[in-house]
Protein backbone atom coordinates (compact mmCIF):
# COMPACT_ATOMS: atom_id res chain seq x y z
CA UNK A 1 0.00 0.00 0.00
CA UNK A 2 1.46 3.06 -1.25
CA UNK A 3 0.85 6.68 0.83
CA UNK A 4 -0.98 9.23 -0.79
CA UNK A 5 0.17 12.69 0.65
CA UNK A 6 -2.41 15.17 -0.79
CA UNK A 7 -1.04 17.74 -2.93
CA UNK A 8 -0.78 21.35 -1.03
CA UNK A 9 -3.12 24.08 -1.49
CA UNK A 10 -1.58 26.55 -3.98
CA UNK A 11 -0.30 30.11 -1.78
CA UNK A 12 -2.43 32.85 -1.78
CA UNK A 13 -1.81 35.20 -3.86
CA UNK A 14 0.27 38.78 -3.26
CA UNK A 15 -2.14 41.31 -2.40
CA UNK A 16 -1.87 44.34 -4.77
CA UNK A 17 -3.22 47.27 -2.71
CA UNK A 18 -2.80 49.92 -5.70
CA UNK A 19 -4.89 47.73 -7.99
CA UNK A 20 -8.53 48.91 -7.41
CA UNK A 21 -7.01 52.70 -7.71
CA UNK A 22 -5.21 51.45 -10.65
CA UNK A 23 -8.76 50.57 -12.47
CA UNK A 24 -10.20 53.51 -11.25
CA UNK A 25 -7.09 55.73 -12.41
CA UNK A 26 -8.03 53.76 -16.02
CA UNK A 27 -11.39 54.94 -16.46
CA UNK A 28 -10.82 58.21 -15.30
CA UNK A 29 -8.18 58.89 -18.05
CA UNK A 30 -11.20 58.56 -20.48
CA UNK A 31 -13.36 60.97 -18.73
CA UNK A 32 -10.92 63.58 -16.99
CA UNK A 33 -7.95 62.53 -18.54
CA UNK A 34 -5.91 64.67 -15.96
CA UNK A 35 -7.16 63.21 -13.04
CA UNK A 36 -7.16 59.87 -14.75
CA UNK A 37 -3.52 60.16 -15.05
CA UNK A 38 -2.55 61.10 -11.33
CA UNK A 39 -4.89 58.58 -9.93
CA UNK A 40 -2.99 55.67 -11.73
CA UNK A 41 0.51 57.71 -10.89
CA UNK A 42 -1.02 57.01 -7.07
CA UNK A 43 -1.82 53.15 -7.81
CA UNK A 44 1.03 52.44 -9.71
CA UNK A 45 3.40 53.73 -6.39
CA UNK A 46 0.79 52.22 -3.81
CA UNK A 47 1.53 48.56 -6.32
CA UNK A 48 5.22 49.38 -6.28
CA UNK A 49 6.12 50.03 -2.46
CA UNK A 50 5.33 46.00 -2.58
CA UNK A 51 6.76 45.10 -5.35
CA UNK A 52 4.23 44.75 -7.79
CA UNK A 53 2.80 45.25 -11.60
CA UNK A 54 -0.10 47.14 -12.11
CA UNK A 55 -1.05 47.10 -15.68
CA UNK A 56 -4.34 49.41 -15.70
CA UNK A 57 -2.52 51.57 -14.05
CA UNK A 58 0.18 51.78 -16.23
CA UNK A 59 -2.14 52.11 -18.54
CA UNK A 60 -4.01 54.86 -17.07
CA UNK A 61 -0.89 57.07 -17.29
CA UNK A 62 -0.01 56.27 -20.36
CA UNK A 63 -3.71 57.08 -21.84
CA UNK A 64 -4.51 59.84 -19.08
CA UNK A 65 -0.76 61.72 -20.47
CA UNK A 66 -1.97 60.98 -24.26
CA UNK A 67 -5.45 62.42 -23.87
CA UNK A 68 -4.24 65.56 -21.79
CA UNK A 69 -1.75 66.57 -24.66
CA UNK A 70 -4.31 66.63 -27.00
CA UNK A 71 -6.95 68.37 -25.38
CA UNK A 72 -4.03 71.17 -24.48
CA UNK A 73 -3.42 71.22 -28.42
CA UNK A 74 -7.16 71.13 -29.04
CA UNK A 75 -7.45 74.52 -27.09
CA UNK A 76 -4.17 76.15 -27.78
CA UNK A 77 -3.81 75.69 -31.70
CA UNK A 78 -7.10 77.76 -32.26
CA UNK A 79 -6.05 80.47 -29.90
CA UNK A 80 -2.64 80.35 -31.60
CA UNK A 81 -4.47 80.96 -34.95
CA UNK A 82 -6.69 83.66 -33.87
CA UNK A 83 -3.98 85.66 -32.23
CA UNK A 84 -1.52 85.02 -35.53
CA UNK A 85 -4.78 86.39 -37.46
CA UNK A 86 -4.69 89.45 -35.23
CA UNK A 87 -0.97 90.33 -35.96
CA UNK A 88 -1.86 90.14 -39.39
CA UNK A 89 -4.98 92.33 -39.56
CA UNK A 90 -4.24 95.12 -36.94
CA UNK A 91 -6.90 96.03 -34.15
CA UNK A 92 -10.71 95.91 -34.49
CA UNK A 93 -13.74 93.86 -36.11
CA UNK A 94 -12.73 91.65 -38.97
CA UNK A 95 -15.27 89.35 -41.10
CA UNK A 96 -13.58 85.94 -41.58
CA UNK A 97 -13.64 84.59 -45.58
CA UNK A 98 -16.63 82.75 -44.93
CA UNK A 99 -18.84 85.91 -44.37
CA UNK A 100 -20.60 84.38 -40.80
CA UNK A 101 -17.57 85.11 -38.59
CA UNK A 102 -16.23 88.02 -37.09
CA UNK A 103 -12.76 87.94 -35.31
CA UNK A 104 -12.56 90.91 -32.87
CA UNK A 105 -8.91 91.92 -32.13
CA UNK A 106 -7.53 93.72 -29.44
């Protein structure tokens, strides 16, 4: 008769305590991409002080960073057009080429 020692229960797994913030970090980098992207910045250290990965919130940054830019460029190329219009045409009302627009300069 042969002894059968049952096989042992596998460890538990590390506990990632930056992973729920991580998530949250995630989704928040598609709807306020800035505080999308300091969220995951706060679940990506919170994973690292243990010595852990924490893909969404890598992810998070990396996204949160992305969509920031571009909503910075979004708002700051049309301003930067508008006020290179104005050095061209000198102070007061302008109509635009198109006839419906007016650009008012300083």
């Amino acid at each position: 008769m042969t002894d059968a020692t049952p096989a042992a229960a596998p460890a538990p797994g590390a506990v990632n305590p930056g992973k729920t913030t991580g998530i949250i970090g995630l989704v928040l980098a598609f709807l306020l991409p800035l505080v999308g992207f300091i969220v995951s910045l706060v679940g990506r250290s919170q994973s690292k002080k243990v010595g852990l990965k924490n893909g969404p919130a890598t992810a998070g940054i990396v996204l949160g960073l992305l969509f920031t830019v571009i909503i910075i460029a979004a708002i700051a190329i049309p301003i930067a057009l508008v006020a290179n219009q104005c050095a061209t045409l000198g102070p007061g009302p302008h109509q635009s080429s198109d006839g419906i627009t007016t650009i008012t300069c300083g």
